[in-house]
Protein backbone atom coordinates (compact mmCIF):
# COMPACT_ATOMS: atom_id res chain seq x y z
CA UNK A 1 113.75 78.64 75.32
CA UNK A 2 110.14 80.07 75.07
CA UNK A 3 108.17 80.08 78.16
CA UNK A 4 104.65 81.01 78.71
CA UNK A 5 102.60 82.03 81.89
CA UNK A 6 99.15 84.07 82.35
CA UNK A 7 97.06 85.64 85.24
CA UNK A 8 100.14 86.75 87.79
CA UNK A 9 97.51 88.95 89.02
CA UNK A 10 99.63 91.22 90.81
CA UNK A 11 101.67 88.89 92.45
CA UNK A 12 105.42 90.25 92.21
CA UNK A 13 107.21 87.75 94.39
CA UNK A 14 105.99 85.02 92.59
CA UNK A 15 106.58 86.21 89.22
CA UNK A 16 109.88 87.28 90.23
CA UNK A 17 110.32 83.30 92.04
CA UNK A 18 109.43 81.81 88.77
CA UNK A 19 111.78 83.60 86.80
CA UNK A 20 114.85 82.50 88.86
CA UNK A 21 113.20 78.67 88.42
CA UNK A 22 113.19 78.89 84.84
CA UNK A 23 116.90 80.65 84.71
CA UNK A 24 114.99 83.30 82.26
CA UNK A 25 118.02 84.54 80.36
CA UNK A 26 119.55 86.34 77.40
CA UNK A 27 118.41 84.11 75.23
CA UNK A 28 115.53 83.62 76.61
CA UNK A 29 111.63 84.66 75.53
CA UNK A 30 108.68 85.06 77.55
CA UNK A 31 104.59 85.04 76.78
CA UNK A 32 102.24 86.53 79.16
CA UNK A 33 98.99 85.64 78.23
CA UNK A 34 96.91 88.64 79.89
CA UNK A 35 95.69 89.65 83.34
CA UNK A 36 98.84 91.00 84.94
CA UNK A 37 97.02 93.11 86.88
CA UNK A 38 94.03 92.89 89.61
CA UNK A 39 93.15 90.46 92.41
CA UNK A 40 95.72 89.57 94.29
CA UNK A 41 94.98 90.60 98.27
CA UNK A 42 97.86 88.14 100.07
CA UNK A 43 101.04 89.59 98.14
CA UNK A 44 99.78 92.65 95.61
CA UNK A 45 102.56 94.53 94.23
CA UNK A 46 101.59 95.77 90.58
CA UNK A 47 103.66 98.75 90.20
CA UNK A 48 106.95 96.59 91.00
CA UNK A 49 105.14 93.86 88.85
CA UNK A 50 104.94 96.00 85.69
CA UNK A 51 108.39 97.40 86.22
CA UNK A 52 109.94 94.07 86.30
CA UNK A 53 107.83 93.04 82.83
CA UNK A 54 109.09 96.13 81.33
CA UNK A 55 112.87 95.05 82.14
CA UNK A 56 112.89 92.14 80.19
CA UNK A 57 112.60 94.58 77.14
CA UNK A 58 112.02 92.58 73.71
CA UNK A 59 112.38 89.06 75.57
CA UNK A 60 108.77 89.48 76.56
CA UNK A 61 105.62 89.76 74.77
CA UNK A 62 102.33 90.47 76.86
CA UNK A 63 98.88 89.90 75.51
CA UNK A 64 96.22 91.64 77.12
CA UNK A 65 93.89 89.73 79.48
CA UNK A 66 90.30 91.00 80.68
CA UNK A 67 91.14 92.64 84.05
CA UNK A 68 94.10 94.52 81.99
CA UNK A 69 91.74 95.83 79.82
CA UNK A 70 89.33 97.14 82.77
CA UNK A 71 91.45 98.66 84.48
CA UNK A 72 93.07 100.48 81.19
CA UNK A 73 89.72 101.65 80.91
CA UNK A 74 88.63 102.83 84.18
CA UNK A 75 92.30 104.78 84.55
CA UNK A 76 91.52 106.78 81.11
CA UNK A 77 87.65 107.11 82.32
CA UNK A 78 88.97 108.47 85.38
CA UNK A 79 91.73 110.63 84.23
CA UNK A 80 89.59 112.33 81.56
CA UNK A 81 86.71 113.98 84.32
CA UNK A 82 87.48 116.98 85.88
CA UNK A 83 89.19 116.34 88.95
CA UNK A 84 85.97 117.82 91.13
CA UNK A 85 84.06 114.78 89.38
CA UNK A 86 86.28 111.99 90.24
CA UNK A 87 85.37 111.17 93.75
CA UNK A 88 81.36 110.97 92.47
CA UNK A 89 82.45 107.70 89.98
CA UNK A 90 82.22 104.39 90.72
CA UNK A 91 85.70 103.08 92.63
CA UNK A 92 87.21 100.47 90.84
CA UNK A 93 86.42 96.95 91.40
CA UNK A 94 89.77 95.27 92.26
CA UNK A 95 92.90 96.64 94.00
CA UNK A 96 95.27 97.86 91.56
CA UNK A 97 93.79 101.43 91.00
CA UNK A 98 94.09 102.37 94.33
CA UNK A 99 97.68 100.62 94.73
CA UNK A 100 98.80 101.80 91.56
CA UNK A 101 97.76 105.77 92.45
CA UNK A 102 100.05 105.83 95.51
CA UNK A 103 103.21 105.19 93.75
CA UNK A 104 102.59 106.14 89.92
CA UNK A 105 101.60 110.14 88.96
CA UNK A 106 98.57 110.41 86.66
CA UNK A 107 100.76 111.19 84.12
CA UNK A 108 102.09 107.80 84.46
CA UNK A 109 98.99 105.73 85.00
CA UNK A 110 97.61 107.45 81.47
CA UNK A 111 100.44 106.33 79.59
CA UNK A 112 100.24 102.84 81.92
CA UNK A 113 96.69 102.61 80.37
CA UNK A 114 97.71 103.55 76.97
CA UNK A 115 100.38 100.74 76.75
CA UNK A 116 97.59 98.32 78.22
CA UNK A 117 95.47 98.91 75.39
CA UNK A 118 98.42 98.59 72.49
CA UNK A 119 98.74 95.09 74.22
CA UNK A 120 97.23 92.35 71.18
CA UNK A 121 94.59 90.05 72.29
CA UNK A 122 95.96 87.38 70.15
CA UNK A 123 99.50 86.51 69.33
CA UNK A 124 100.87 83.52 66.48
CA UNK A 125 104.21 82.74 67.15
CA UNK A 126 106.65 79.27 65.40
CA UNK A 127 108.52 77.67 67.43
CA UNK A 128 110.55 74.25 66.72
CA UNK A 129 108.15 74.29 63.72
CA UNK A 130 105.32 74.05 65.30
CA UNK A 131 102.60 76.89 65.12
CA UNK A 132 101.30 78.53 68.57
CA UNK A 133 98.36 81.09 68.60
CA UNK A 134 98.65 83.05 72.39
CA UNK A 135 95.22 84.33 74.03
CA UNK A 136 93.74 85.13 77.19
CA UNK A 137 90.80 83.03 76.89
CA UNK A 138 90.03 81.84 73.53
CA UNK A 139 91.79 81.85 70.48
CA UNK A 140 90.73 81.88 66.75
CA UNK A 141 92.37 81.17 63.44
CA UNK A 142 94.77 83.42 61.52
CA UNK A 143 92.61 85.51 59.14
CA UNK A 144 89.28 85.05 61.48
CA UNK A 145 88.53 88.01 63.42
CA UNK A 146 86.58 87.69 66.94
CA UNK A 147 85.51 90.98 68.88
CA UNK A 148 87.65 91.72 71.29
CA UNK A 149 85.43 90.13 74.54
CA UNK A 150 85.99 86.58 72.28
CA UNK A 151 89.80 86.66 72.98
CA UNK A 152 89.47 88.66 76.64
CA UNK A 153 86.89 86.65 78.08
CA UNK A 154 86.06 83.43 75.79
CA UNK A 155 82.34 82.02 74.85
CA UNK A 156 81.33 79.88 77.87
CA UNK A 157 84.23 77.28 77.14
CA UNK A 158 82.01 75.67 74.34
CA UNK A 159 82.86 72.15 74.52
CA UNK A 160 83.75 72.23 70.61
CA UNK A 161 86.78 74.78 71.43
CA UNK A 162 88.00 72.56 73.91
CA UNK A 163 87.82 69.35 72.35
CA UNK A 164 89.89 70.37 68.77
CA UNK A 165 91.27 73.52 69.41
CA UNK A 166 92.04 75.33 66.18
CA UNK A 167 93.36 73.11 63.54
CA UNK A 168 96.71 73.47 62.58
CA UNK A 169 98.16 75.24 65.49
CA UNK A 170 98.82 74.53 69.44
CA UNK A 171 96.69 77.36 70.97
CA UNK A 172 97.61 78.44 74.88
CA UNK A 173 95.26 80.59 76.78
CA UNK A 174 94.63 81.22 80.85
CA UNK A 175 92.06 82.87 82.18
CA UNK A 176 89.95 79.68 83.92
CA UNK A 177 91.65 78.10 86.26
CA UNK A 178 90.03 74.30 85.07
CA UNK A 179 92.28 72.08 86.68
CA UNK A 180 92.62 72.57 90.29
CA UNK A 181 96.19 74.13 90.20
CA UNK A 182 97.66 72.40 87.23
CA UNK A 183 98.30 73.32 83.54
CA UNK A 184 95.33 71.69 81.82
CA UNK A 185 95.61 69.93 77.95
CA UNK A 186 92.87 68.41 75.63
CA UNK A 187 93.22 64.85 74.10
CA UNK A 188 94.63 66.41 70.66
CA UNK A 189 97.10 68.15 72.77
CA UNK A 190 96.44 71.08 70.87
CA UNK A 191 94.82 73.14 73.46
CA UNK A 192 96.44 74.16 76.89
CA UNK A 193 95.02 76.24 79.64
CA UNK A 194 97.48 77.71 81.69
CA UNK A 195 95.92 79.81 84.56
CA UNK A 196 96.94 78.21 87.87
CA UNK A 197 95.29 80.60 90.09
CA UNK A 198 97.82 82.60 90.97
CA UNK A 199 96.35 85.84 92.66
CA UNK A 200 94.28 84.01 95.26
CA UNK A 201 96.66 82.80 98.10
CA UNK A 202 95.76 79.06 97.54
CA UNK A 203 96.56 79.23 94.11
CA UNK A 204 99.90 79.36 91.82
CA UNK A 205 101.91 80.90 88.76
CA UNK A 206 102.48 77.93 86.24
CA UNK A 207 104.76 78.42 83.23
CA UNK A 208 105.10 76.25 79.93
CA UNK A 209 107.76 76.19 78.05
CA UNK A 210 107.04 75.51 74.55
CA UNK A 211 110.12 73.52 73.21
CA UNK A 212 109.38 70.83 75.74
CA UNK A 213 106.20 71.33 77.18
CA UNK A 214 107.59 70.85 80.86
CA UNK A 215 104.67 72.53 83.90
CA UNK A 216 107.13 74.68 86.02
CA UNK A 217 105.09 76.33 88.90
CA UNK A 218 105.44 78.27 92.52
């Protein structure tokens, strides 16, 4: 089966809780749709978090999301001052810097950033004949290319986009949690939104899978 989730936002546990609900396997393959990282103050765990993604090998695909990209950015900005300059910068917005840095050497948050960034922002994947484009927040057609803040952090949800989608395909993003918890569809049901909130402690992780379209959450 083919699952897909977005926005864990650092939450390990429930990452790791969803994959034993889903009985991810061998034959398994799972889409993250962006914003592993950041947020999460209840239950933040992003080292363990990226570990665990990187274990599943090629059964997982990760697209990046907005707060990936940020904090890709602000490692390399960091990492690339002398280190007499560093403590004069900005500190990073959200807690995964900070949390990341006590566990990870700066050798390994450079090459964490690095991998961040080689991340797509949009993925087009068939399954059961049917034709899925993956995004964080938007999507566009094959062949039409967005800048990158299109696909990391959408156009103000025009109400065109979420109406028809993009003809042709079933697209999936996260980023906006729209529907109070729940996995959210249009009327062409060619459109899902999939962020649950997960990362704030009244929130969840919700998962798709694409062969059936069953909502699995914790």
């Amino acid at each position: 089966m083919h699952y897909v989730i977005s926005d864990i936002h650092n939450d390990n546990r429930r990452f790791c809780e969803l994959l034993e609900k889903i009985r991810f396997s061998e034959s398994d393959h799972l889409y993250i749709l962006g914003d592993v990282f950041d947020r999460s103050s209840h239950n933040p765990n992003p080292v363990d978090l990226y570990f665990n993604i990187e274990r599943l090998g090629k059964r997982c695909d990760v697209i990046r999301g907005n707060h990936d990209h940020w904090l890709a950015m602000y490692i390399l900005e960091y990492y690339a001052l002398p280190e007499r300059k560093r403590s004069k910068i900005a500190p990073y917005s959200y807690n995964s810097f900070q949390l990341l840095q006590e566990r990870l050497t700066p050798v390994d948050l450079q090459n964490l950033a690095n991998t961040i960034l080689s991340w797509p922002v949009q993925k087009s994947v068939k399954v059961k004949e049917e034709k899925y484009l993956l995004a964080h927040a938007m999507t566009s057609a094959p062949g039409v290319i967005k800048v990158e803040d299109y696909y990391l952090m959408g156009t103000s949800w025009n109400n065109f986009y979420l109406h028809y989608g993009i003809a042709g395909y079933i697209s999936v993003c996260g980023h906006t949690n729209i529907d109070d918890g729940r996995i959210w569809k249009n009327r062409k049901e060619n459109l899902y939104i999939i962020d649950c909130g997960c990362g704030f402690s009244s929130g969840r992780l919700g998962c798709m899978c694409l062969e059936t379209k069953e909502e699995l959450y914790v």
